[in-house]
C-alpha atoms as a PDB file:
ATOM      1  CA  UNK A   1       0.000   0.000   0.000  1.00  0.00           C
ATOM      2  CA  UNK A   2       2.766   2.756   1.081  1.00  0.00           C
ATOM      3  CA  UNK A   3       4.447   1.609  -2.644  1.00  0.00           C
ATOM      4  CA  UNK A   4       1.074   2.570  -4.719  1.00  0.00           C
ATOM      5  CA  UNK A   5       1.053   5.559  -2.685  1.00  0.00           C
ATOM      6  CA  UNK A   6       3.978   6.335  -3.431  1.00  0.00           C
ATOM      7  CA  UNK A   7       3.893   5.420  -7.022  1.00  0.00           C
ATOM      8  CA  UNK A   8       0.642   7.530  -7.112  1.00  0.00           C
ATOM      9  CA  UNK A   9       2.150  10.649  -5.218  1.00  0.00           C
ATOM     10  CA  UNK A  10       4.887  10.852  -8.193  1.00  0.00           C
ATOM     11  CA  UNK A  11       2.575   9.554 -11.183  1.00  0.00           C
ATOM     12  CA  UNK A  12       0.609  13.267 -10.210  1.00  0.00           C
ATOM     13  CA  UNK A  13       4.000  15.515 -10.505  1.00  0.00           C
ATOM     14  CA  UNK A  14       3.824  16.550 -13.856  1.00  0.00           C
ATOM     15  CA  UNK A  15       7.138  16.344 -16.107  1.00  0.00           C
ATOM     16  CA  UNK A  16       8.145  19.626 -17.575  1.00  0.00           C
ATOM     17  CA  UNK A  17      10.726  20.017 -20.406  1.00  0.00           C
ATOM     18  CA  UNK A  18      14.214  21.851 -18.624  1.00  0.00           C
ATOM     19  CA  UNK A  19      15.580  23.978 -20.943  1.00  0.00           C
ATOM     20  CA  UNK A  20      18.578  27.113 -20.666  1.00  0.00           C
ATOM     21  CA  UNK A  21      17.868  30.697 -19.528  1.00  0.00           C
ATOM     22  CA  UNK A  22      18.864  32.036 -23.056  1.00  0.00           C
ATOM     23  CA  UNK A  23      16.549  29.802 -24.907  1.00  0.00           C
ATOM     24  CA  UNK A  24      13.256  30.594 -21.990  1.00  0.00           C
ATOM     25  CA  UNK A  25      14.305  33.981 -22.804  1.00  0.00           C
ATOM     26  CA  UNK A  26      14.133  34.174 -26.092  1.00  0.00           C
ATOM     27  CA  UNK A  27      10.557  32.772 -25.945  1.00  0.00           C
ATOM     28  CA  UNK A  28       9.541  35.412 -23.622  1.00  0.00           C
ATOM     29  CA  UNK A  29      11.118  37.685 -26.395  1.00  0.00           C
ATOM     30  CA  UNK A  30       9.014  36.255 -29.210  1.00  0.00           C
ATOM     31  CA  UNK A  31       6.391  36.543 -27.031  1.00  0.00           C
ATOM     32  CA  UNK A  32       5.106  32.615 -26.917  1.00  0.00           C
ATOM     33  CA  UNK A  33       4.769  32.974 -23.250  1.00  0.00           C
ATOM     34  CA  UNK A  34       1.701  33.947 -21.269  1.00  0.00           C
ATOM     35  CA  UNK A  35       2.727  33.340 -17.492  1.00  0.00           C
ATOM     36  CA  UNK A  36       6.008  33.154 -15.666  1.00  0.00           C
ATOM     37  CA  UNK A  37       6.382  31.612 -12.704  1.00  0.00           C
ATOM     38  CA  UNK A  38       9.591  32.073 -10.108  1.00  0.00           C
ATOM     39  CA  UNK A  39      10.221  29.846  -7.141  1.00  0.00           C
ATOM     40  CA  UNK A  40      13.438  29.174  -5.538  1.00  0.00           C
ATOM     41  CA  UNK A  41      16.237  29.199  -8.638  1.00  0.00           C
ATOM     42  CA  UNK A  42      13.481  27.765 -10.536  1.00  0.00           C
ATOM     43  CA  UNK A  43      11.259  29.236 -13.173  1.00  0.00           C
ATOM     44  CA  UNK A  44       7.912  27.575 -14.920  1.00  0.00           C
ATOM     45  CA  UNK A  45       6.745  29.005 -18.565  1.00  0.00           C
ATOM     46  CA  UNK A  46       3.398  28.659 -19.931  1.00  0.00           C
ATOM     47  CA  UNK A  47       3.227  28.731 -23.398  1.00  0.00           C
ATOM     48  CA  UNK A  48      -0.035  30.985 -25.413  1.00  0.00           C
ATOM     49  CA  UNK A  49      -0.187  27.624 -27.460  1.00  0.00           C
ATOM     50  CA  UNK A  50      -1.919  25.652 -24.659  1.00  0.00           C
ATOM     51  CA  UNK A  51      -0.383  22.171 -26.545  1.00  0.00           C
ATOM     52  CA  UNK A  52       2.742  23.551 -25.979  1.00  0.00           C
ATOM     53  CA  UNK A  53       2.531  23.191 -22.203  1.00  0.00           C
ATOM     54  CA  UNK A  54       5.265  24.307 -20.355  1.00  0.00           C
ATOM     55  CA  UNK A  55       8.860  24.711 -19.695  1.00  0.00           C
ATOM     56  CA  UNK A  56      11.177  24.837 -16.728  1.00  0.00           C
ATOM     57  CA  UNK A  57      14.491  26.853 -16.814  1.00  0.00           C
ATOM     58  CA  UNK A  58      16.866  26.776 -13.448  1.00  0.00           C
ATOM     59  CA  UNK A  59      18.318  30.067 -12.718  1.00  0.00           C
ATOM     60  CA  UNK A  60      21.572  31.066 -11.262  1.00  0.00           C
ATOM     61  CA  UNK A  61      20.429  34.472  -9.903  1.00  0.00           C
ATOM     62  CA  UNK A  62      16.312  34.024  -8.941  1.00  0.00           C
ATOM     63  CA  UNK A  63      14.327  37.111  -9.880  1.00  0.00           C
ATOM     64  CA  UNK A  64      17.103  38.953 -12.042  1.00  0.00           C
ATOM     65  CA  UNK A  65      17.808  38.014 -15.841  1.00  0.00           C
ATOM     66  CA  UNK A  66      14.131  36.324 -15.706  1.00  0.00           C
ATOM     67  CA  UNK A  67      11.914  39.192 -14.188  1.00  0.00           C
ATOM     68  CA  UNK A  68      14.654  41.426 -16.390  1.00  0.00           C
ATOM     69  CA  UNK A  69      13.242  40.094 -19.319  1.00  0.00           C
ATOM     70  CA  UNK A  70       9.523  39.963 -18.328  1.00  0.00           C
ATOM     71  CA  UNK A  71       9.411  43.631 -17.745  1.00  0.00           C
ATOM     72  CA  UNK A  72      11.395  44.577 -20.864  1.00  0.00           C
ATOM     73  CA  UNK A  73       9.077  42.243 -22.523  1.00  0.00           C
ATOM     74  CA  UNK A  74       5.840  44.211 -21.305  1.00  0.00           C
ATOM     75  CA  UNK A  75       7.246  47.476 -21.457  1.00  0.00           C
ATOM     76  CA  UNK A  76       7.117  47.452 -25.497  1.00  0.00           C
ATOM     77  CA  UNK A  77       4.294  44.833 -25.838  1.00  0.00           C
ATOM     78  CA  UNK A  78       0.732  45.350 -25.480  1.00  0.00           C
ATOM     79  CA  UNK A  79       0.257  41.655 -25.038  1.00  0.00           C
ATOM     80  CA  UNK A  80       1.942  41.288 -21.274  1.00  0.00           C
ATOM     81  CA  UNK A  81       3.569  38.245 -20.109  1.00  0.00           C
ATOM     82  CA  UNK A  82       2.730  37.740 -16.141  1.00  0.00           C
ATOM     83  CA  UNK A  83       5.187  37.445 -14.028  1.00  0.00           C
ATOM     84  CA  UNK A  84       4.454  34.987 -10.561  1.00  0.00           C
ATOM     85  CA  UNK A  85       7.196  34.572  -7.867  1.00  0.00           C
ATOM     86  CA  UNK A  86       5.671  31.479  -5.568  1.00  0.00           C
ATOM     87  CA  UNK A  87       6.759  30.012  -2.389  1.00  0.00           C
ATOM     88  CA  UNK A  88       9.342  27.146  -2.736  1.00  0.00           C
ATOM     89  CA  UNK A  89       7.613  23.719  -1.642  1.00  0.00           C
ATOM     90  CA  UNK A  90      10.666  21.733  -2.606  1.00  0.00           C
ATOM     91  CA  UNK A  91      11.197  21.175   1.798  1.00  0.00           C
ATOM     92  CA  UNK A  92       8.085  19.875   1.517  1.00  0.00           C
ATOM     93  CA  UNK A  93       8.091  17.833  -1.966  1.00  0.00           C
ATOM     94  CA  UNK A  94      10.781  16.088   0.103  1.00  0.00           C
ATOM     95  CA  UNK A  95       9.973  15.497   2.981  1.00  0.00           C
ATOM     96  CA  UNK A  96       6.543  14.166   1.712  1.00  0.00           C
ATOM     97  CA  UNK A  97       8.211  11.746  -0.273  1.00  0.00           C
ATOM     98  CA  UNK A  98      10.811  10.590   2.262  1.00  0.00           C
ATOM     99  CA  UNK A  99       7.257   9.948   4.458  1.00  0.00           C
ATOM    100  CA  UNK A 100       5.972   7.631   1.507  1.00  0.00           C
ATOM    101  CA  UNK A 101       8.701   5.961   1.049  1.00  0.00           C
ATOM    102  CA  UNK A 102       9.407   4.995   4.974  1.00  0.00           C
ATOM    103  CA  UNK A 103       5.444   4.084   4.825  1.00  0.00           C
ATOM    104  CA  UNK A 104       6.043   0.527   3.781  1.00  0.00           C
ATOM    105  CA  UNK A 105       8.551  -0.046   6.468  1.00  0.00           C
ATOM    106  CA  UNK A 106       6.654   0.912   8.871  1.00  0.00           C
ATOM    107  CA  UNK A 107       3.586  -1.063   8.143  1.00  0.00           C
ATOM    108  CA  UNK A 108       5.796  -3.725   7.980  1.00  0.00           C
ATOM    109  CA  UNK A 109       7.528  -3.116  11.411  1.00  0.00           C
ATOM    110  CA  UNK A 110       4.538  -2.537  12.926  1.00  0.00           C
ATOM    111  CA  UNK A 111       2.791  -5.952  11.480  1.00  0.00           C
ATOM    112  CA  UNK A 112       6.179  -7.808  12.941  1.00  0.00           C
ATOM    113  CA  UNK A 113       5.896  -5.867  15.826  1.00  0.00           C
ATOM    114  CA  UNK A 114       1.584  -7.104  16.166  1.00  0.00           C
ATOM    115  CA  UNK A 115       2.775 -10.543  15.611  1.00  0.00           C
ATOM    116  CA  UNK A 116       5.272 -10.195  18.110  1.00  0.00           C
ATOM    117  CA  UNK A 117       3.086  -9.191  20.880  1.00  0.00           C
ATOM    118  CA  UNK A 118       0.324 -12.131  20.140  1.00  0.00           C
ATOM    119  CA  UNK A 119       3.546 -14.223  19.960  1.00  0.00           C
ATOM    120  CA  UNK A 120       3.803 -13.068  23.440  1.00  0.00           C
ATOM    121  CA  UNK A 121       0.563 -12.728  25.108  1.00  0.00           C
ATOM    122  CA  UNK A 122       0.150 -16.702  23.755  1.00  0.00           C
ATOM    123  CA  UNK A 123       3.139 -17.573  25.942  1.00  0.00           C
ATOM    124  CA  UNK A 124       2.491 -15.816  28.926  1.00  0.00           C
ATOM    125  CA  UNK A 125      -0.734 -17.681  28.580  1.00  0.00           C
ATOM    126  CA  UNK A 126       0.692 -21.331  28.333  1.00  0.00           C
ATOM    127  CA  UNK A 127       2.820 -20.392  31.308  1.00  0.00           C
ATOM    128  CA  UNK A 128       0.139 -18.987  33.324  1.00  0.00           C
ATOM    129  CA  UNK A 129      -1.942 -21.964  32.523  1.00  0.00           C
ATOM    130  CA  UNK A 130      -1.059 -23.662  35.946  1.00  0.00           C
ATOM    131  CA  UNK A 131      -1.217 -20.340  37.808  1.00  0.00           C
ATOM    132  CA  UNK A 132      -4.198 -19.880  40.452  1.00  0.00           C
ATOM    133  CA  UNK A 133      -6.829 -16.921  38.936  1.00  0.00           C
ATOM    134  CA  UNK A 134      -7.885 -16.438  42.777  1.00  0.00           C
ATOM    135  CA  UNK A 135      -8.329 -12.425  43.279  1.00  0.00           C
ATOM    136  CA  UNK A 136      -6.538 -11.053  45.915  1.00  0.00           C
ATOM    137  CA  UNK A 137      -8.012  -8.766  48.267  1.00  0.00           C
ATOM    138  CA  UNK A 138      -5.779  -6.086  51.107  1.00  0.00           C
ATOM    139  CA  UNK A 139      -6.951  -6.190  54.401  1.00  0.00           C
ATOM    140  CA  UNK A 140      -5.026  -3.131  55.990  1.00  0.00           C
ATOM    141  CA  UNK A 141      -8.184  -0.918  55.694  1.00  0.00           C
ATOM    142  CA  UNK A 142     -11.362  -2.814  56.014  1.00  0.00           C
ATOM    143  CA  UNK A 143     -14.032  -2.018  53.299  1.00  0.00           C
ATOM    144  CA  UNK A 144     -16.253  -5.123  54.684  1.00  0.00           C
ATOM    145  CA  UNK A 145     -17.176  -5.579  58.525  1.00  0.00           C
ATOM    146  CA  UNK A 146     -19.754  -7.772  60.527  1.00  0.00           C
ATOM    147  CA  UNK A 147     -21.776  -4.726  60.652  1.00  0.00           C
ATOM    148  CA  UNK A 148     -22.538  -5.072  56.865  1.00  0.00           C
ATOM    149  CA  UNK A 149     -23.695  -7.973  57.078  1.00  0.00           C
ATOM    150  CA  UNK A 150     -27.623  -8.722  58.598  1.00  0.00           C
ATOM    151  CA  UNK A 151     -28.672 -11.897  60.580  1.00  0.00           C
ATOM    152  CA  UNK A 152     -26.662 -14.229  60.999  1.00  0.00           C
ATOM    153  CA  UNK A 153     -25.724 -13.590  64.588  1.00  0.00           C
ATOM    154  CA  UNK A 154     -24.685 -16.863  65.350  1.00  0.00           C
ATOM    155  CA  UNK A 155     -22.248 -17.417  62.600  1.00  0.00           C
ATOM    156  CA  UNK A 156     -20.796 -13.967  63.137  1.00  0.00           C
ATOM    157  CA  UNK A 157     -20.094 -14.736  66.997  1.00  0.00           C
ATOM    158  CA  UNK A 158     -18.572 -18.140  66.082  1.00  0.00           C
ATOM    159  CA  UNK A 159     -16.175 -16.166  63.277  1.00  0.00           C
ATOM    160  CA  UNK A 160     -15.347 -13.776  65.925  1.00  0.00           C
ATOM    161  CA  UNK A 161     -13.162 -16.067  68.032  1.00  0.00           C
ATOM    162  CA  UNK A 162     -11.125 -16.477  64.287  1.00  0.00           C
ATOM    163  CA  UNK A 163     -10.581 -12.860  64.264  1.00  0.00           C
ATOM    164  CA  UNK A 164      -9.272 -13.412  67.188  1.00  0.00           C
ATOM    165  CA  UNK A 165      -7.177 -15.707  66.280  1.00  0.00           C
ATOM    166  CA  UNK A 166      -5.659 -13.881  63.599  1.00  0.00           C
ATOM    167  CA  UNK A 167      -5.067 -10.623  65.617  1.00  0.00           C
ATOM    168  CA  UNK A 168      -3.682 -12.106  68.136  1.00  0.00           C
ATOM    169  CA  UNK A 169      -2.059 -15.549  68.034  1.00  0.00           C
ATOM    170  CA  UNK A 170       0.614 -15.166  70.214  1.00  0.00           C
ATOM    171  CA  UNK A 171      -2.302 -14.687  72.840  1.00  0.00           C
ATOM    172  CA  UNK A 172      -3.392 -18.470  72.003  1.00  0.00           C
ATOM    173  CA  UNK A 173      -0.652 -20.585  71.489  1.00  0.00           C
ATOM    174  CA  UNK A 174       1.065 -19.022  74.366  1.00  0.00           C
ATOM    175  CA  UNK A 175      -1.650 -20.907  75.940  1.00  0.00           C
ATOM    176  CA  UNK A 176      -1.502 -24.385  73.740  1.00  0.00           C
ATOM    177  CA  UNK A 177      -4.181 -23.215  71.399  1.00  0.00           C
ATOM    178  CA  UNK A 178      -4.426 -24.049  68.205  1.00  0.00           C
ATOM    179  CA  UNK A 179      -5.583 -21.974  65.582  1.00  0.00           C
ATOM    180  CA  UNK A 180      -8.394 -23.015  63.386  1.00  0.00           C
ATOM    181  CA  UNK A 181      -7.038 -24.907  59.836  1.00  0.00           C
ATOM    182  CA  UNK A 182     -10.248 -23.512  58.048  1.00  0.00           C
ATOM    183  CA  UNK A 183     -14.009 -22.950  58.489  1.00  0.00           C
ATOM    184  CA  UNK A 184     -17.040 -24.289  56.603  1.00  0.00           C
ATOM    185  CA  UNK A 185     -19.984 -22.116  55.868  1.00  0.00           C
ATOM    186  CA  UNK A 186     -22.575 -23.990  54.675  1.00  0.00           C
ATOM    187  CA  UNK A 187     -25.762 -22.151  53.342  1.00  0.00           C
ATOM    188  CA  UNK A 188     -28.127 -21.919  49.755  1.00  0.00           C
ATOM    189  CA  UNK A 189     -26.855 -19.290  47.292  1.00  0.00           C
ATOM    190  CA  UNK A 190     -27.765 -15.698  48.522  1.00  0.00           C
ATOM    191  CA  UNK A 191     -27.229 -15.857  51.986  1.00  0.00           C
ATOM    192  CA  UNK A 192     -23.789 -14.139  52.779  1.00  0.00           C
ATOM    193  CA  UNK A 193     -21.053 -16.573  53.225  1.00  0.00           C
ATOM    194  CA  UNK A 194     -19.025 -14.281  50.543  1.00  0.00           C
ATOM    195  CA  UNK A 195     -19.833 -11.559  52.509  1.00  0.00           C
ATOM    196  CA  UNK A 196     -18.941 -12.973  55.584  1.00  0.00           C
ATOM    197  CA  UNK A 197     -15.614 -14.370  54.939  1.00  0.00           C
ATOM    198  CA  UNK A 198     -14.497 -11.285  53.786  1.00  0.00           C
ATOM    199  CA  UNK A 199     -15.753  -9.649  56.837  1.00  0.00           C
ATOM    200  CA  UNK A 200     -13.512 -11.525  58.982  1.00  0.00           C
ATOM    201  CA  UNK A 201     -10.410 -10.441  56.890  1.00  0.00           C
ATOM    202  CA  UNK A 202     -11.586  -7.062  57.007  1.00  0.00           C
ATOM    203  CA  UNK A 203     -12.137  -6.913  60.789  1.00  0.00           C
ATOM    204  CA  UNK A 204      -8.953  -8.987  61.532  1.00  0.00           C
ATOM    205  CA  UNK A 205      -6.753  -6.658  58.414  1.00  0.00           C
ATOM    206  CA  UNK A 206      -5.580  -9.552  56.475  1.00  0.00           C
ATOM    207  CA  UNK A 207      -4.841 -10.385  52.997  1.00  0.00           C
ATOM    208  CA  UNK A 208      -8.302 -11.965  51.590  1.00  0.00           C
ATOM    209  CA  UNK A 209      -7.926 -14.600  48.524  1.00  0.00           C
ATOM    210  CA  UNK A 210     -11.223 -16.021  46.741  1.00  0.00           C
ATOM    211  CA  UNK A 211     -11.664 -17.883  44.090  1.00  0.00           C
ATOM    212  CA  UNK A 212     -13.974 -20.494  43.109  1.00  0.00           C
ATOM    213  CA  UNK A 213     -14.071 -24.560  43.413  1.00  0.00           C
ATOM    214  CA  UNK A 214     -14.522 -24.530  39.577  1.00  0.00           C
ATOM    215  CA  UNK A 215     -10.902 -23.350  38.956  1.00  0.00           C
ATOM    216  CA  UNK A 216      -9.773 -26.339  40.459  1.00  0.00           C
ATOM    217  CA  UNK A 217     -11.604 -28.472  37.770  1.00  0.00           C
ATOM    218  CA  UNK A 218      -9.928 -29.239  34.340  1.00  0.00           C
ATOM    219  CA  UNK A 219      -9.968 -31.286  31.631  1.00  0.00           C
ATOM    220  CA  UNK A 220      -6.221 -31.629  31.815  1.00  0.00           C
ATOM    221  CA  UNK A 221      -4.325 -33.717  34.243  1.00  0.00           C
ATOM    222  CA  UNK A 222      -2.571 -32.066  36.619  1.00  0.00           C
ATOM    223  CA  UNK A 223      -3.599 -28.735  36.468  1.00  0.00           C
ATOM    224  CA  UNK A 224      -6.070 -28.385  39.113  1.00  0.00           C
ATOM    225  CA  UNK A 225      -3.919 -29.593  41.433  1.00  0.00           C
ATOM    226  CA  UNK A 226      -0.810 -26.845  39.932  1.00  0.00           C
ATOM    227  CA  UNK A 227      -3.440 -24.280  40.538  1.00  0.00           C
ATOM    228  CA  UNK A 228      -4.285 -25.262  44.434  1.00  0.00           C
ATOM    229  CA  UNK A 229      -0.310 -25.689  45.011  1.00  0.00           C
ATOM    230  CA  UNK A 230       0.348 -21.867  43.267  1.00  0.00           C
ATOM    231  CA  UNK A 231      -2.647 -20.223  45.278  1.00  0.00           C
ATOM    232  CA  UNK A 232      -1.077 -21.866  48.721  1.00  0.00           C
ATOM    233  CA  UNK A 233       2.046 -21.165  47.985  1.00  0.00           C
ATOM    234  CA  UNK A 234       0.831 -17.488  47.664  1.00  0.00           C
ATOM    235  CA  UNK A 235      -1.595 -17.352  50.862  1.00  0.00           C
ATOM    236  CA  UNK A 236       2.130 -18.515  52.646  1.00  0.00           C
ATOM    237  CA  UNK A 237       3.901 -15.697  51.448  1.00  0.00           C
ATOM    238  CA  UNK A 238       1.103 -13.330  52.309  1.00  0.00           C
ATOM    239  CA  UNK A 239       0.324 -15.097  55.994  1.00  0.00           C
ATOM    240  CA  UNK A 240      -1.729 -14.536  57.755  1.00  0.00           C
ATOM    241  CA  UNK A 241      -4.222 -14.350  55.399  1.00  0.00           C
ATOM    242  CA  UNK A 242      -7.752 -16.150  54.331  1.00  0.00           C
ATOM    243  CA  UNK A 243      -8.454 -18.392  51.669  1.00  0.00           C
ATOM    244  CA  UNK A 244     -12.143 -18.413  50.346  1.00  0.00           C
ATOM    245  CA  UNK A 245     -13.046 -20.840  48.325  1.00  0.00           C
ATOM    246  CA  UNK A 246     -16.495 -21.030  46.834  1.00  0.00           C
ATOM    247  CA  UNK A 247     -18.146 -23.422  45.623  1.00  0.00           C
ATOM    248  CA  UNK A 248     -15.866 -26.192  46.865  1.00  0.00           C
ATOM    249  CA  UNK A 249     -18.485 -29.114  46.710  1.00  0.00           C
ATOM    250  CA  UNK A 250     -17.332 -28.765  42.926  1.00  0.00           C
ATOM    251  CA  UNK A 251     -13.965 -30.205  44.012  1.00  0.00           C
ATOM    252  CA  UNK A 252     -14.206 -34.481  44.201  1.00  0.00           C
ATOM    253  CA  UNK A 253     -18.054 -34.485  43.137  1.00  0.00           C
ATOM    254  CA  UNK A 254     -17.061 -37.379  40.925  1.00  0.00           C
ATOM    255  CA  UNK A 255     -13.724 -40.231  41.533  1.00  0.00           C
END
C-alpha cells in the first residue's frame, strides 16, 4: 500500500521540459509565453499555445535576468507576459516523499511488531496456565465488617473467636491453642457466606484470597492440582491471610 502511494504521489508531478535561460528567454522575447512563474532558482513558462505546455528553466540568480526580461518584454508589448514569484515547496516535496517511502517499512515493522506481541501474550498464557486466577483482596483498611452484614448472629459470633485468632495468636498458642485450619460455611446461594468471609479479613486486616471450586476443575491432568499448590504457595507468602473458596463441593463431586 505505502508503494502505490507512493507510485501515485509521483505519477501526479507533472514532467516539464528543462531547458537554458537564453533559450526561456528568447521565448519570452518572441512573445510565446503567457505566465512566468519564479520559485526558488526555478522558473515555470506557460506557453499561449496551450499544446505547448510548459517549460522549466533553473536560474543562477532568482528574480534577475528572468523578471529582467519579463518587464522589458511588457514594457514594449501590449500583449503582457505575467510574471508569478511562488513560495518554494521543494522542503516539503521532500519530505513528503521521504514519508511515503518509509510508509512501507513501517507497516511492515509494525505488522512484525503485532505478531510479536500475540507471539507473546500466547506464551504468557501457556505459562500462566497452571497459575491460580484467585483475586486477591488487602486487608489493611477494612471495606467489609460484621456490621454489613444482617442476621446471621450466630455465625458472626462463632467467626469472631477467628478474628481473634488472627489478631492475636501469640495470645493463644502461648496458651496451647491451636488456631483453626479452616471454616465451613454452609448455606443456599444468597445468603452471605461471601460476605462474611471477607468480613472476617476485614475486621482482623488480612490479605483476603477467593476464588472459586470450579478453577480447580480441568480437563487436563494435573492442572487443578498446579493451581491449588500456586494459590497456597501465595496465601504462605502473604500469611496470615484467608483463603475463600467457593463453591468447593465442585472439588471431588465425581472419583
Amino acid at each position: 500500500m505505502g508503494l502505490a502511494l507512493l507510485y501515485a504521489y509521483r505519477s501526479q508531478t507533472p514532467s516539464v521540459p528543462e531547458v537554458d535561460i537564453t533559450r526561456a528567454i528568447q521565448d519570452v522575447n518572441a512573445g510565446k509565453i503567457k505566465t512566468v512563474t519564479i520559485i526558488a532558482s526555478s522558473a515555470t513558462l506557460d506557453f499561449k499555445d496551450t499544446s505547448l505546455g510548459k517549460e522549466q528553466t533553473t536560474l543562477q540568480e532568482p528574480d534577475t535576468l528572468m523578471a529582467k526580461a519579463v518587464a522589458d518584454y511588457n514594457a514594449s508589448h501590449a500583449d503582457s507576459v505575467a510574471l508569478k514569484i511562488g513560495r518554494d515547496n521543494q522542503t516539503f516535496n521532500v519530505v513528503g516523499s521521504i514519508v511515503l517511502s518509509l510508509l512501507p517499512v513501517l507497516l511492515i515493522g509494525g505488522f512484525f511488531f503485532y505478531m510479536m506481541r500475540q507471539a507473546q501474550g500466547t506464551n504468557n498464557q501457556a505459562l500462566s496456565f497452571g497459575k491460580s486466577r484467585a483475586r486477591m483482596f488487602i486487608g489493611n483498611k477494612p471495606t467489609v465488617t460484621f456490621d454489613d452484614v444482617a442476621g446471621v448472629e450466630e455465625a458472626k459470633q462463632e467467626l469472631t473467636e477467628v478474628v481473634e485468632f488472627l489478631k492475636y495468636p501469640e495470645k493463644f498458642s502461648s496458651l496451647g491453642a491451636r488456631i483453626p485450619r479452616g471454616v465451613l460455611l454452609v448455606g443456599p446461594p444468597g445468603t452471605g457466606k461471601t460476605m462474611l468471609a471477607r468480613a472476617v479479613a476485614g475486621e482482623a486486616g488480612v490479605p483476603f484470597f477467593s476464588i472459586s471450586g470450579s478453577e480447580f476443575v480441568e480437563m487436563f491432568v494435573g492442572v487443578g492440582a498446579s493451581r491449588v499448590r500456586d494459590l497456597f504457595d501465595q496465601a504462605k507468602r502473604n500469611a496470615p491471610c484467608i483463603v475463600f473458596i467457593d463453591e468447593i463441593d465442585a472439588v471431588g463431586r465425581q472419583r
